[in-house]
PDB file of N, CA and C in Angstrom:
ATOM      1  N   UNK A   1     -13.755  21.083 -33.122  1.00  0.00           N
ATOM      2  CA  UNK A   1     -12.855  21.001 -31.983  1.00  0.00           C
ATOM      3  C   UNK A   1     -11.673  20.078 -32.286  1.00  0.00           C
ATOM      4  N   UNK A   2     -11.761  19.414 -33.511  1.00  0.00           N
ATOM      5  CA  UNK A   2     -10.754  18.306 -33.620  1.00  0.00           C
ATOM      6  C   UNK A   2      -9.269  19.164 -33.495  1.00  0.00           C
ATOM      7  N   UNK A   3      -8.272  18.437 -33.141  1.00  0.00           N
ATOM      8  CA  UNK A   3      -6.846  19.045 -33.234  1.00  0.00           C
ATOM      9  C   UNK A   3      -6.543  20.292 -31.956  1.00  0.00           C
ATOM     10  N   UNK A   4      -7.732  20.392 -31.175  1.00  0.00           N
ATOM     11  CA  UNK A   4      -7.510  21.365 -30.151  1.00  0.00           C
ATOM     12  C   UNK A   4      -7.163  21.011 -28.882  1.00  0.00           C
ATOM     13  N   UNK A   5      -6.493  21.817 -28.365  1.00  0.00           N
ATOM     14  CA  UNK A   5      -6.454  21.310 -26.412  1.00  0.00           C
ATOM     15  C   UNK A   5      -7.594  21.892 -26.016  1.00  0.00           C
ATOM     16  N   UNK A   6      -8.059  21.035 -24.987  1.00  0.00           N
ATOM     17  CA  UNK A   6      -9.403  20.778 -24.082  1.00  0.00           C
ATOM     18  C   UNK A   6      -8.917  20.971 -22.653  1.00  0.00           C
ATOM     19  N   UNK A   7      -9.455  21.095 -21.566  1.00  0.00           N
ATOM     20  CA  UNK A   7      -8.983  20.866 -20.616  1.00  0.00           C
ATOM     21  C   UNK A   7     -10.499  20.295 -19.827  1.00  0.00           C
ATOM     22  N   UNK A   8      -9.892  19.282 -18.963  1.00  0.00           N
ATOM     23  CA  UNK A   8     -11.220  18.865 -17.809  1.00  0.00           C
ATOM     24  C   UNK A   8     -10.943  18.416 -16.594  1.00  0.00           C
ATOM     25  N   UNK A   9     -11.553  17.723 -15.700  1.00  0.00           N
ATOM     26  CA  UNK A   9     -11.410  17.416 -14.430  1.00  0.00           C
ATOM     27  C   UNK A   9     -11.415  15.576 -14.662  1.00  0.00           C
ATOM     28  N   UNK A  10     -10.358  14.692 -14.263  1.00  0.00           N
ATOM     29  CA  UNK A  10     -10.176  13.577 -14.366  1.00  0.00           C
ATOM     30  C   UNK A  10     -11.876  13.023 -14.088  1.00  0.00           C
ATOM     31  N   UNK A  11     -12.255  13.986 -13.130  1.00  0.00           N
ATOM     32  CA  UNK A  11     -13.224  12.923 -12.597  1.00  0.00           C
ATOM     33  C   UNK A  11     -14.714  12.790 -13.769  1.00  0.00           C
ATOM     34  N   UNK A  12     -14.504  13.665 -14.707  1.00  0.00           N
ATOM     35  CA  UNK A  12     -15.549  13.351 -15.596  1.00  0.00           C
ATOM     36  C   UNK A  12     -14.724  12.462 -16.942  1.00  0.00           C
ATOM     37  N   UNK A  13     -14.204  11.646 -16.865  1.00  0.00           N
ATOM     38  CA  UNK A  13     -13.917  10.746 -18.048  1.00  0.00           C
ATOM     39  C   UNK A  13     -14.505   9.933 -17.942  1.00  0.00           C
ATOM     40  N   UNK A  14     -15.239   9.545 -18.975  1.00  0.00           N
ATOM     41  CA  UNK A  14     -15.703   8.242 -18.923  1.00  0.00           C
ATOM     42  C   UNK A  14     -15.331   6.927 -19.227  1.00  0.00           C
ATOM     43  N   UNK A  15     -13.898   6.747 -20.626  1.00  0.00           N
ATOM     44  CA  UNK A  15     -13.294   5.891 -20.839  1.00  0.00           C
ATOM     45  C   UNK A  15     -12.128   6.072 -20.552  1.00  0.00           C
ATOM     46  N   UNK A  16     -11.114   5.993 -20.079  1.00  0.00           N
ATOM     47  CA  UNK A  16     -11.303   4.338 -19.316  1.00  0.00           C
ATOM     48  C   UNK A  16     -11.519   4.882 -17.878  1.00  0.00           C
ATOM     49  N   UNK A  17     -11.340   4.237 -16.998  1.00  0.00           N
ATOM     50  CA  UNK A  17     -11.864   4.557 -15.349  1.00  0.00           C
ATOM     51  C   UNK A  17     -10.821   5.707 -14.721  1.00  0.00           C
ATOM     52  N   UNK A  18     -11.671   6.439 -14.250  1.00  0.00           N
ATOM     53  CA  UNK A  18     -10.556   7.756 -14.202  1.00  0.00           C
ATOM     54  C   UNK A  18      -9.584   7.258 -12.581  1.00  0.00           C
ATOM     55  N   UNK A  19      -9.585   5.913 -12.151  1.00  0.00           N
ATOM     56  CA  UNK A  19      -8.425   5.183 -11.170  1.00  0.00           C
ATOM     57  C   UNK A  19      -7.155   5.162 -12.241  1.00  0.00           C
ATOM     58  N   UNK A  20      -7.863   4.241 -13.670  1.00  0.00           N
ATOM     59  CA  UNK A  20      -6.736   3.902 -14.376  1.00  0.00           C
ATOM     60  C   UNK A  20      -5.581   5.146 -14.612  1.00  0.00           C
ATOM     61  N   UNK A  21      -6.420   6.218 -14.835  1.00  0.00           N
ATOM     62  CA  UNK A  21      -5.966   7.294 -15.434  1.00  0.00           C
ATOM     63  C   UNK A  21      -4.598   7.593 -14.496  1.00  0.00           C
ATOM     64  N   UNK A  22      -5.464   7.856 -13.697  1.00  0.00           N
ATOM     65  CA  UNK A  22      -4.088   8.655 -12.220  1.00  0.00           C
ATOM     66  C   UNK A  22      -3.118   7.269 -11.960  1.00  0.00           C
ATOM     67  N   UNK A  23      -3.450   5.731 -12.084  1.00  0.00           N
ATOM     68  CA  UNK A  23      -2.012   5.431 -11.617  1.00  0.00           C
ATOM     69  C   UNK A  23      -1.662   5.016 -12.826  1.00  0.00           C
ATOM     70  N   UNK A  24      -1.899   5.526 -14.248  1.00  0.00           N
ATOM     71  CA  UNK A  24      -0.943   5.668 -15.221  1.00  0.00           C
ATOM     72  C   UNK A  24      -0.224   6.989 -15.042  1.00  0.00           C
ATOM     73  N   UNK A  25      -0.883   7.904 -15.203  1.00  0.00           N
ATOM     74  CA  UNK A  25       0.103   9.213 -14.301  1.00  0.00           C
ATOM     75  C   UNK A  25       0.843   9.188 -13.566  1.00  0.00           C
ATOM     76  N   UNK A  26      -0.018   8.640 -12.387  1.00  0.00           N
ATOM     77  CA  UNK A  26       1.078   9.070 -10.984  1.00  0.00           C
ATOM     78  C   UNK A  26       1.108   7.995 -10.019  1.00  0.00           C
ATOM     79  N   UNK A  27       1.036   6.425 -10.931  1.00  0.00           N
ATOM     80  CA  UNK A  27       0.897   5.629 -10.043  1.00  0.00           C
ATOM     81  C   UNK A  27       2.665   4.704  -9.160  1.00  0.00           C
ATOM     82  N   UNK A  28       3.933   5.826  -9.690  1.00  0.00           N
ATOM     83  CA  UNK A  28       5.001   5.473  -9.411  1.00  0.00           C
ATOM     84  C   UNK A  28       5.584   7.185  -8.541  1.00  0.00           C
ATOM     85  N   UNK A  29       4.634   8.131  -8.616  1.00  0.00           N
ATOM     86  CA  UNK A  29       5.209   8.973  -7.514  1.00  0.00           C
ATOM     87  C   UNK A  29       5.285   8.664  -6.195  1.00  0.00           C
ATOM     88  N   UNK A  30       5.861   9.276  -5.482  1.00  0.00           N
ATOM     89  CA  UNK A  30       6.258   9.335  -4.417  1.00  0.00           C
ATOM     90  C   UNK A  30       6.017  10.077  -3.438  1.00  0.00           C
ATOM     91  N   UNK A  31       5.064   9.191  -2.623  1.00  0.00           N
ATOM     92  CA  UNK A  31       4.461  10.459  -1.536  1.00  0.00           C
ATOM     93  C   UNK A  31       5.244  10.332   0.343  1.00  0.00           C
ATOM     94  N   UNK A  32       5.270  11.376   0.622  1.00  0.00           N
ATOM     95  CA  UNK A  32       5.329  11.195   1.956  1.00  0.00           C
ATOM     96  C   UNK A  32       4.739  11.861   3.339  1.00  0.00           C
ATOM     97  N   UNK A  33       4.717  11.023   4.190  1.00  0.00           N
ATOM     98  CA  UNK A  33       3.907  11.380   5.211  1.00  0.00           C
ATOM     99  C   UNK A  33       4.458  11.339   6.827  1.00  0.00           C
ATOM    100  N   UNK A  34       3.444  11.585   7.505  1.00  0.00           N
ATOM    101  CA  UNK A  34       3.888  11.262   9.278  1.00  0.00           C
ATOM    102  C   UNK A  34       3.061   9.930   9.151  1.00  0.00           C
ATOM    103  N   UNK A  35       3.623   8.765  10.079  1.00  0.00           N
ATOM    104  CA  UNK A  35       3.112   7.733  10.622  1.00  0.00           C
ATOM    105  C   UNK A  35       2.310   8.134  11.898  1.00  0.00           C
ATOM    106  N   UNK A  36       0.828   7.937  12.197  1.00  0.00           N
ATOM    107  CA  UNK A  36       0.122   8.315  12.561  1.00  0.00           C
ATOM    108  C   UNK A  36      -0.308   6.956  14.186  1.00  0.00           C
ATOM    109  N   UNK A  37      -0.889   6.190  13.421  1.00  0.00           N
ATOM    110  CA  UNK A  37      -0.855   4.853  13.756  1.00  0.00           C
ATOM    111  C   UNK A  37       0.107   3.622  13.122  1.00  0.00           C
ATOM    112  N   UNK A  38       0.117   2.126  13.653  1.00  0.00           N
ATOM    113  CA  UNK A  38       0.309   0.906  13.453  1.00  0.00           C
ATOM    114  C   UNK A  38      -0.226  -0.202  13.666  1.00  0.00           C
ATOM    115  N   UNK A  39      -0.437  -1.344  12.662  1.00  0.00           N
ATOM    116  CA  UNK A  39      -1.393  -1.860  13.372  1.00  0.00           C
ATOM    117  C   UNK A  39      -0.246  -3.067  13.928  1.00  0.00           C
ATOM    118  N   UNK A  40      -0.488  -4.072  14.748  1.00  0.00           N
ATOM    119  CA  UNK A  40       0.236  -4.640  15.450  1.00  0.00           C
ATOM    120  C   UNK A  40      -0.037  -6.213  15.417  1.00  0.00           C
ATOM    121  N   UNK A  41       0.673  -6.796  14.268  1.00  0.00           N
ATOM    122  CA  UNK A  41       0.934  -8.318  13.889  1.00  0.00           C
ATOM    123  C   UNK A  41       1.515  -8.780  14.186  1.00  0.00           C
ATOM    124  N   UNK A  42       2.613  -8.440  15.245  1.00  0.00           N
ATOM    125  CA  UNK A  42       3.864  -8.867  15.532  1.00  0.00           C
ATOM    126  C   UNK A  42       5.414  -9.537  14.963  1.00  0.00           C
ATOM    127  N   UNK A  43       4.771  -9.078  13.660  1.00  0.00           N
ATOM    128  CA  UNK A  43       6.258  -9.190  12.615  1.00  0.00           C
ATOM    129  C   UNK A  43       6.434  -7.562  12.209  1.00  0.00           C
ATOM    130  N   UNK A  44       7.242  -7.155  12.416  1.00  0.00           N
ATOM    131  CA  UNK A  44       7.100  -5.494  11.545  1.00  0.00           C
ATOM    132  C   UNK A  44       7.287  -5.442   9.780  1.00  0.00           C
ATOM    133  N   UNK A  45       7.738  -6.740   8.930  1.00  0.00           N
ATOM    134  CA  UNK A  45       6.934  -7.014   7.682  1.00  0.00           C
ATOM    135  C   UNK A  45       5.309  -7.102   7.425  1.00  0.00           C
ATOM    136  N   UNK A  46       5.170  -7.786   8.803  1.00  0.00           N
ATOM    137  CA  UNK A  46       3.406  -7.533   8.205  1.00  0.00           C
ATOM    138  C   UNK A  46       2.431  -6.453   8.523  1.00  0.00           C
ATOM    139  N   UNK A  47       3.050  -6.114   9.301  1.00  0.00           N
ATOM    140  CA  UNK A  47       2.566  -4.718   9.777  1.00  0.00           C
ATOM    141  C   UNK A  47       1.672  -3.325   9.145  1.00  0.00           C
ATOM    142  N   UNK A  48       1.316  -2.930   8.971  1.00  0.00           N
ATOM    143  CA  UNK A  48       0.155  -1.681   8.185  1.00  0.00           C
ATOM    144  C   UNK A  48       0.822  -0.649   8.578  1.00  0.00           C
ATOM    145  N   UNK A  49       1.342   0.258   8.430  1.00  0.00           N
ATOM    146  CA  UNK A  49       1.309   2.027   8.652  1.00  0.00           C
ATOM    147  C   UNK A  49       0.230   2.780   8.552  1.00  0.00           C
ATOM    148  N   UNK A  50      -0.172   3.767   9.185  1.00  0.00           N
ATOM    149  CA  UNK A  50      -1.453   4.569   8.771  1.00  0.00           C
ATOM    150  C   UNK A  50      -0.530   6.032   8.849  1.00  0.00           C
ATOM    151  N   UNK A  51      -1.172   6.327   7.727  1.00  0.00           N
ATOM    152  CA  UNK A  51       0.394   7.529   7.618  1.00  0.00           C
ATOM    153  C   UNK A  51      -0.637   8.797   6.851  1.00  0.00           C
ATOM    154  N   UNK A  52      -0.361   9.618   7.436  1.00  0.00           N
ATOM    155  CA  UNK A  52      -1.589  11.645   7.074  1.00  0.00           C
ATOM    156  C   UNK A  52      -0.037  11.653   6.105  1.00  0.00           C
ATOM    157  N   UNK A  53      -1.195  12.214   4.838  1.00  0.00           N
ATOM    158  CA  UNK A  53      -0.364  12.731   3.991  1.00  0.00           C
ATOM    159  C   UNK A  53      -0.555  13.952   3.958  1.00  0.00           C
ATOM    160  N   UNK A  54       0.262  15.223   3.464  1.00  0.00           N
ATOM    161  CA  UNK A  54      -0.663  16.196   3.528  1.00  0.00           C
ATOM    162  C   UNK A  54      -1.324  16.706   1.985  1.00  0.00           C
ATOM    163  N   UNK A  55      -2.253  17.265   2.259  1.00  0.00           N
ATOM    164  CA  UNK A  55      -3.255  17.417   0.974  1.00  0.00           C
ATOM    165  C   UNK A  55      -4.300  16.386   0.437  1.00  0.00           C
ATOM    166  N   UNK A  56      -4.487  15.308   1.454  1.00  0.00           N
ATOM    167  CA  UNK A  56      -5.394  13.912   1.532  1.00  0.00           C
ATOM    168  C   UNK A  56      -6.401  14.064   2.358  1.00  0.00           C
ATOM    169  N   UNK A  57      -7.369  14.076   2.057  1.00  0.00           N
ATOM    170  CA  UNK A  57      -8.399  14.180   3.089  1.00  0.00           C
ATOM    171  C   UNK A  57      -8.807  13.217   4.464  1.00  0.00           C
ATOM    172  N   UNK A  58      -8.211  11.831   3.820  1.00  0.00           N
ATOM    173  CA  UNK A  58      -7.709  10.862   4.868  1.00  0.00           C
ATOM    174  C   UNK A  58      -6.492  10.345   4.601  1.00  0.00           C
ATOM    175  N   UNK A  59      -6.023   9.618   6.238  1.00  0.00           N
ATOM    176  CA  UNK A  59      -4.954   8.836   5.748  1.00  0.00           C
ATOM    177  C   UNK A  59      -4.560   7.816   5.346  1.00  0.00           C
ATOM    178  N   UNK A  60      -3.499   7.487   4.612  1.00  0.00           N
ATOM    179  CA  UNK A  60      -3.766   5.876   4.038  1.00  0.00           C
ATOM    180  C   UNK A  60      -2.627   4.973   4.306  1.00  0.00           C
ATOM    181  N   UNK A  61      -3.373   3.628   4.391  1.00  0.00           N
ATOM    182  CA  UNK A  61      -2.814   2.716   4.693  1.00  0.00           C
ATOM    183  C   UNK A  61      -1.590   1.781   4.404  1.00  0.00           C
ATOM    184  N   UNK A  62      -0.174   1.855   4.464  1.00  0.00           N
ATOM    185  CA  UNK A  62       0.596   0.813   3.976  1.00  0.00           C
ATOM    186  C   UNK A  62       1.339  -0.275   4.545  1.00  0.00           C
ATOM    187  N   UNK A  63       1.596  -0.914   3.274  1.00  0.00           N
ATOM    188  CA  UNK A  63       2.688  -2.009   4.697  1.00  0.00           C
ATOM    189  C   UNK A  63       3.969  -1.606   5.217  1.00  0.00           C
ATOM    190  N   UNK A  64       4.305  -2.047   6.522  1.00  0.00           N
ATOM    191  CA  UNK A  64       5.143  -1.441   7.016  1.00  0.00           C
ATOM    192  C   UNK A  64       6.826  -2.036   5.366  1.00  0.00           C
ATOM    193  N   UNK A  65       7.046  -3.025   5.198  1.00  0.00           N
ATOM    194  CA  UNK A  65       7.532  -3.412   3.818  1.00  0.00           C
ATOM    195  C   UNK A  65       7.931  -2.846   2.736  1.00  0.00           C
ATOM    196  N   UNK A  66       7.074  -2.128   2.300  1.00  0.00           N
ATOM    197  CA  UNK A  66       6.911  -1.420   1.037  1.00  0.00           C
ATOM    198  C   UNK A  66       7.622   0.118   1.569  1.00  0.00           C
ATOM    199  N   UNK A  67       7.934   0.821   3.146  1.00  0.00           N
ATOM    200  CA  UNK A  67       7.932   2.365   3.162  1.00  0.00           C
ATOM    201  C   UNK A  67       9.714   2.365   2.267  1.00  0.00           C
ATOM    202  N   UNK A  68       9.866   3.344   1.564  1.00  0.00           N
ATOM    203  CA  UNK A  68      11.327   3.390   1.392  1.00  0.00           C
ATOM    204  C   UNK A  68      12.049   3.875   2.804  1.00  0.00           C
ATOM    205  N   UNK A  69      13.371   4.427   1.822  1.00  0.00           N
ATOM    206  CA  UNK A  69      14.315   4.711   2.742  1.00  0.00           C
ATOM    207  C   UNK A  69      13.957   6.023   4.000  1.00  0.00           C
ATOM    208  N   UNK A  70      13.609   6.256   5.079  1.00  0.00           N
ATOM    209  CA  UNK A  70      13.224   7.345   5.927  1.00  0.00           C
ATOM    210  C   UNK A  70      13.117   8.789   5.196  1.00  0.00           C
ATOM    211  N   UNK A  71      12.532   9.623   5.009  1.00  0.00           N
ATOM    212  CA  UNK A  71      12.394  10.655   4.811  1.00  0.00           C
ATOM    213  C   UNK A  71      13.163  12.106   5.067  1.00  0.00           C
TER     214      UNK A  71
END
């Protein structure tokens, strides 16, 4: 098999941790979503977003800080 393409599913690698894998891939894409919920700290820097992405089975959490420019 040496010198051949393989193909598999991230989730069976065993070295290195198949987390590492995807945010060496895709850990600078860019996703976007609807804001769903907020949680409420009373600074809107500290703030959480809970934002449905679509194609995520749940939604995930960010700081209000980090969203870029509106969608």
């Amino acid at each position: 098999m040496k010198n051949q393409w393989v193909s598999f599913r991230i989730l069976d690698v065993y070295i290195p941790d198949p987390l590492k894998i995807l945010m060496d891939l895709h850990g600078r894409d860019i996703l976007q979503g609807k804001v769903i919920d907020l949680s409420d700290n009373g600074t809107e820097k500290e703030a959480f977003l809970v934002v449905e992405v679509e194609g995520m089975a749940q939604p995930v959490i960010v700081p209000a800080g980090r969203i870029l420019d509106p969608a």
